[in-house]
N, C-alpha and C. Protein backbone atom coordinates (compact mmCIF):
# COMPACT_ATOMS: atom_id res chain seq x y z
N UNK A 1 37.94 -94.67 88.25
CA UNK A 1 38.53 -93.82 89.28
C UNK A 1 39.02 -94.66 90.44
N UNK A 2 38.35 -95.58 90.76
CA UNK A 2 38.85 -96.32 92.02
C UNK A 2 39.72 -97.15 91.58
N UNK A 3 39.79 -98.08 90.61
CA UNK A 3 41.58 -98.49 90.07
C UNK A 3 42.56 -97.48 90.35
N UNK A 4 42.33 -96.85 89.47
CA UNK A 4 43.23 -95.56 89.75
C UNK A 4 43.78 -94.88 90.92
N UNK A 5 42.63 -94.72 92.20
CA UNK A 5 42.90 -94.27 93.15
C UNK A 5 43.61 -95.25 94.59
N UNK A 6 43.16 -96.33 93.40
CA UNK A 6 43.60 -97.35 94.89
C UNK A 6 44.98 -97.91 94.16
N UNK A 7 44.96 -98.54 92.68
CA UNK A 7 46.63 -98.83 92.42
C UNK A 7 47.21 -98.03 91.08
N UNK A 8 47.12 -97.23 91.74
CA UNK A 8 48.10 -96.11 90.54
C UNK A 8 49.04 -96.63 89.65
N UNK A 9 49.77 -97.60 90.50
CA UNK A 9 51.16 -97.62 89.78
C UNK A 9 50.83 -99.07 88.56
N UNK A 10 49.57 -100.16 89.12
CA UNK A 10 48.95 -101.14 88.49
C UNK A 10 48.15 -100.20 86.84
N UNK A 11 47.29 -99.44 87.35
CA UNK A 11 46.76 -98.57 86.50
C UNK A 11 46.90 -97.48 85.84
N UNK A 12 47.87 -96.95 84.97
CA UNK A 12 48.21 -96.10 84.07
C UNK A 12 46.93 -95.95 83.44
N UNK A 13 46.74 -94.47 82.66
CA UNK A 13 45.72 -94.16 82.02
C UNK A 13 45.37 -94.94 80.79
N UNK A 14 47.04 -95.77 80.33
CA UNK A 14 46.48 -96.65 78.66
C UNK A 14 46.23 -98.19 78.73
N UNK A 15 46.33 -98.23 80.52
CA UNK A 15 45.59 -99.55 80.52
C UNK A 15 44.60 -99.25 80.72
N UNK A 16 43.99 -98.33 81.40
CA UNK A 16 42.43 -98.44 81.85
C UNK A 16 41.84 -98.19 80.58
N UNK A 17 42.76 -97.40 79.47
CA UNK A 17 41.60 -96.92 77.98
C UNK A 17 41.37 -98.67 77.29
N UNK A 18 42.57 -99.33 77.68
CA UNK A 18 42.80 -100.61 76.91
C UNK A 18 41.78 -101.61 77.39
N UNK A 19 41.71 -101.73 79.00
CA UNK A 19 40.42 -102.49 79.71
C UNK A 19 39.11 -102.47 79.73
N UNK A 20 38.62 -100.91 79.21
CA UNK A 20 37.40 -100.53 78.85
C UNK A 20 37.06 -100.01 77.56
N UNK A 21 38.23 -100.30 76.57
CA UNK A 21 37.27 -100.24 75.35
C UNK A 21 37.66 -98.83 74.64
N UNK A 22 38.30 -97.79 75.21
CA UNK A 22 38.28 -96.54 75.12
C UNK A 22 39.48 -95.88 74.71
N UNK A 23 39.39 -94.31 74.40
CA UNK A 23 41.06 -94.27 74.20
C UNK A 23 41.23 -93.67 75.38
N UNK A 24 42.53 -93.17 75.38
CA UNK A 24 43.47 -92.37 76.50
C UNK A 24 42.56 -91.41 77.14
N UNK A 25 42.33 -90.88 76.15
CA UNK A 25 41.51 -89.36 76.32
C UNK A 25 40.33 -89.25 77.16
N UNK A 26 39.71 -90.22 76.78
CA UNK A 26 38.36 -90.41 76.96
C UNK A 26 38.80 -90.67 78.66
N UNK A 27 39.73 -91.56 79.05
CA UNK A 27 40.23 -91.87 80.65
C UNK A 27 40.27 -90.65 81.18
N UNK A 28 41.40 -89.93 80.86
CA UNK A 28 41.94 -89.01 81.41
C UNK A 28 41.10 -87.92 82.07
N UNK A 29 39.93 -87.65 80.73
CA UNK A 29 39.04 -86.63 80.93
C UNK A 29 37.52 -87.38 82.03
N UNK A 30 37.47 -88.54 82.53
CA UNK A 30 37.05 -89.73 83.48
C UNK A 30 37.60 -89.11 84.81
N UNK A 31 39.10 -89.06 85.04
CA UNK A 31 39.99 -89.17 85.60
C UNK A 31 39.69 -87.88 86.82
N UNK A 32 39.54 -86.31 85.66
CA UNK A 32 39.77 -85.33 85.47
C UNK A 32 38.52 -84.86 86.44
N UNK A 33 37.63 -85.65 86.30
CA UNK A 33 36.13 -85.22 86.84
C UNK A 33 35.67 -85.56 88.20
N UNK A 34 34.54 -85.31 88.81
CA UNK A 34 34.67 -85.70 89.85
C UNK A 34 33.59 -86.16 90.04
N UNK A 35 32.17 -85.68 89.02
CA UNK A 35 30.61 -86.15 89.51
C UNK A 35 30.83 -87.81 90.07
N UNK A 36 29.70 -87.79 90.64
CA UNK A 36 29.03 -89.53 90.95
C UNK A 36 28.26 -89.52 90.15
N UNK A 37 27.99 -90.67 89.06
CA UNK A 37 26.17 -90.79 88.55
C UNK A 37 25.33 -90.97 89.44
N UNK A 38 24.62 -90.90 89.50
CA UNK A 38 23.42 -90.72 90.56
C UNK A 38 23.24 -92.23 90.88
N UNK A 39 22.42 -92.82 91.94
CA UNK A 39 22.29 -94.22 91.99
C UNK A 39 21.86 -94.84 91.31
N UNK A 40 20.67 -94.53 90.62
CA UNK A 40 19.91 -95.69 89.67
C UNK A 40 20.68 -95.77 88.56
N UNK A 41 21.78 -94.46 87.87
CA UNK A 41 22.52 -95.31 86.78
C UNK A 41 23.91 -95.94 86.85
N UNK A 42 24.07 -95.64 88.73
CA UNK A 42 25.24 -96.74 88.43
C UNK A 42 25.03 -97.90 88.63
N UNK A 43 24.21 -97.97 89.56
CA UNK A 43 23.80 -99.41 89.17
C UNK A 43 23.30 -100.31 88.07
N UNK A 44 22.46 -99.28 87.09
CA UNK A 44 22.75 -99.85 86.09
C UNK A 44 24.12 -99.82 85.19
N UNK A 45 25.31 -99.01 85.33
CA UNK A 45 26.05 -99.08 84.88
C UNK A 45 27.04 -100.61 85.77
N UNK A 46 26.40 -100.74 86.99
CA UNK A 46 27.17 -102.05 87.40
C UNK A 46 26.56 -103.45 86.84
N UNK A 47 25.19 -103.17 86.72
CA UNK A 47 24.37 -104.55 85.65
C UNK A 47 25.34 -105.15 84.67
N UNK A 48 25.43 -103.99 83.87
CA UNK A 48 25.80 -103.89 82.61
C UNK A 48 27.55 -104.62 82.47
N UNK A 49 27.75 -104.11 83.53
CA UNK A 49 29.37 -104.78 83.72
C UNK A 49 29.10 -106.23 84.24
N UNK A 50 28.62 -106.83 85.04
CA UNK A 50 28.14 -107.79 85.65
C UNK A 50 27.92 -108.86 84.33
N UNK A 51 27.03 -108.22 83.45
CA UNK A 51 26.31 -108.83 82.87
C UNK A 51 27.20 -109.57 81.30
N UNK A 52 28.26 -108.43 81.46
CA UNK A 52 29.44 -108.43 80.40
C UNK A 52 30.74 -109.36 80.96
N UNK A 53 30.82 -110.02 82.41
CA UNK A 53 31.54 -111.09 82.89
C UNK A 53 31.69 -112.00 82.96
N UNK A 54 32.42 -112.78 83.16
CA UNK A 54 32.10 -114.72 82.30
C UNK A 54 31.62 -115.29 83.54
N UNK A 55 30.92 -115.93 83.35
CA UNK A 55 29.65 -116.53 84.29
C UNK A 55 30.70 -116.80 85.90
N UNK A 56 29.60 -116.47 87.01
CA UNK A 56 30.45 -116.54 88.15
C UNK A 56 30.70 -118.11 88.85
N UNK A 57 31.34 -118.70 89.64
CA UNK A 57 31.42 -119.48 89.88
C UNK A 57 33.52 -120.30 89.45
N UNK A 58 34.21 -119.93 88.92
CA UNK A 58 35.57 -120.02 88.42
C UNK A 58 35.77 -120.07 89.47
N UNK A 59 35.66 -119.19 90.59
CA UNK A 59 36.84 -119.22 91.96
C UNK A 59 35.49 -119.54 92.67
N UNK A 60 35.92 -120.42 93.74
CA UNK A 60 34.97 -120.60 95.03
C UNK A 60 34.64 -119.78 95.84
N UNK A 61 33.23 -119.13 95.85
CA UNK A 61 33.14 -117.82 96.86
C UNK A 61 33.98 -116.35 96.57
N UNK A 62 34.75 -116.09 96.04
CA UNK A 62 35.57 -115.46 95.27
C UNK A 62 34.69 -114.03 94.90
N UNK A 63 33.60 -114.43 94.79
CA UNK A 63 32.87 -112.98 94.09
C UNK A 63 32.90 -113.37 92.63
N UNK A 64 32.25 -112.09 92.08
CA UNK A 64 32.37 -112.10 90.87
C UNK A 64 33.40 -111.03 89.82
N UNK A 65 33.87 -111.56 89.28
CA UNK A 65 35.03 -110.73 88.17
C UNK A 65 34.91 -110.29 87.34
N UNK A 66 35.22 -108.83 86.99
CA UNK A 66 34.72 -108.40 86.06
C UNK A 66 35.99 -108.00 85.16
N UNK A 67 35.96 -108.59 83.75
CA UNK A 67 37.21 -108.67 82.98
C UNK A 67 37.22 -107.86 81.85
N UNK A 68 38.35 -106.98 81.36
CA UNK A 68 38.49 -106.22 79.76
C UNK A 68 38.15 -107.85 79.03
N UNK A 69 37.91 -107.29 78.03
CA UNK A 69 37.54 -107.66 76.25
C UNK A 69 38.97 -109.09 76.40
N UNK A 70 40.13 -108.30 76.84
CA UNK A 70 41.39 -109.16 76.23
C UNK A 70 41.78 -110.17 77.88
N UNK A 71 41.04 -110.10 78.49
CA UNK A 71 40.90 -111.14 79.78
C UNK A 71 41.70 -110.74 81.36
N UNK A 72 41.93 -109.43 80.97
CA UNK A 72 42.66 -108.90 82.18
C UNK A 72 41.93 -108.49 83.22
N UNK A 73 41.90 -108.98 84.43
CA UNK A 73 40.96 -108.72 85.52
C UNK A 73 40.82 -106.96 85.62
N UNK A 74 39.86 -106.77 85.79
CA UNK A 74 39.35 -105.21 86.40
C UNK A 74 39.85 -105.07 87.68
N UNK A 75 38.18 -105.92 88.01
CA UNK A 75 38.22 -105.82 89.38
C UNK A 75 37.14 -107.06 90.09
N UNK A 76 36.77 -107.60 91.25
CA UNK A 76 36.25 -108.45 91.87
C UNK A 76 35.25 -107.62 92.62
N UNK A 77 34.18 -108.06 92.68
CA UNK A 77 32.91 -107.62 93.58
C UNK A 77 33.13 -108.78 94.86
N UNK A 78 32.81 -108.04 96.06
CA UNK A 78 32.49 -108.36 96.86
C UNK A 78 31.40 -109.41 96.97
N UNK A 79 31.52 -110.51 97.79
CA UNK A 79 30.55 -111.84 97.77
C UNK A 79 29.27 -110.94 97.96
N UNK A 80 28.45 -111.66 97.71
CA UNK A 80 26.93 -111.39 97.65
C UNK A 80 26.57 -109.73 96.94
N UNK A 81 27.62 -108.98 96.11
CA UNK A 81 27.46 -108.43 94.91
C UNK A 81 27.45 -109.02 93.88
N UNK A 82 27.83 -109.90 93.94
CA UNK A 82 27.86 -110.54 92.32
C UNK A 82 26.27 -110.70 91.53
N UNK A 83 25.26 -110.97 91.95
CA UNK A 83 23.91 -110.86 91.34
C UNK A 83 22.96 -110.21 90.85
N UNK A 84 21.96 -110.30 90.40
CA UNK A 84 21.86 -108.86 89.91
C UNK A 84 20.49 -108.62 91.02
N UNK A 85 20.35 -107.11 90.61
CA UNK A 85 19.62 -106.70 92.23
C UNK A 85 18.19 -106.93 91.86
N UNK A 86 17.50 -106.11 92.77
CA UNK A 86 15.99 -106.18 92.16
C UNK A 86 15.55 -105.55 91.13
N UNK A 87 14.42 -105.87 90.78
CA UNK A 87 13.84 -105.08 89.24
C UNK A 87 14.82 -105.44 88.09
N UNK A 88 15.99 -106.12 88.24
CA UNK A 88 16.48 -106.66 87.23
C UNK A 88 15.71 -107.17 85.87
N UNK A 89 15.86 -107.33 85.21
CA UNK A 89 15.27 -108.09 83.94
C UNK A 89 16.21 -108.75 83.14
């Protein structure tokens, strides 16, 4: 949603299905909705992305990047997001 909401014209619905793995549909109906997951699973849903990014350190201070399957940037976390939080494992 926040690709989307912040560069529309960067993010069409069949890149974002293409960047995450998914089809069209599955975006759209993403798109369509409005809940928040609650905190504890987005953060684990941000682990999980984190954890799926090629090791940080490529750009200096830069944050960390989080990339589709086929190497196209998502998006960049903010410095001192890049790690993982507490209770991690």
């Amino acid at each position: 949603r926040f690709l989307r909401q912040e560069l529309p014209e960067e993010w069409p619905p069949e890149r974002l299905a293409q960047g995450f793995g998914v089809s069209p549909d599955v975006v759209r109906r993403v798109l369509r909705g409005r809940g928040c997951p609650p905190p504890r699973r987005r953060q684990r849903q941000d682990e999980r992305a984190l954890s799926a990014a090629p090791a940080p350190g490529a750009g200096a201070g830069a944050g960390c990047e989080v990339r589709a399957p086929d190497g196209t940037l998502l998006y960049r976390l903010p410095r001192g997001r890049g790690g993982p939080g507490p209770g991690a494992q």
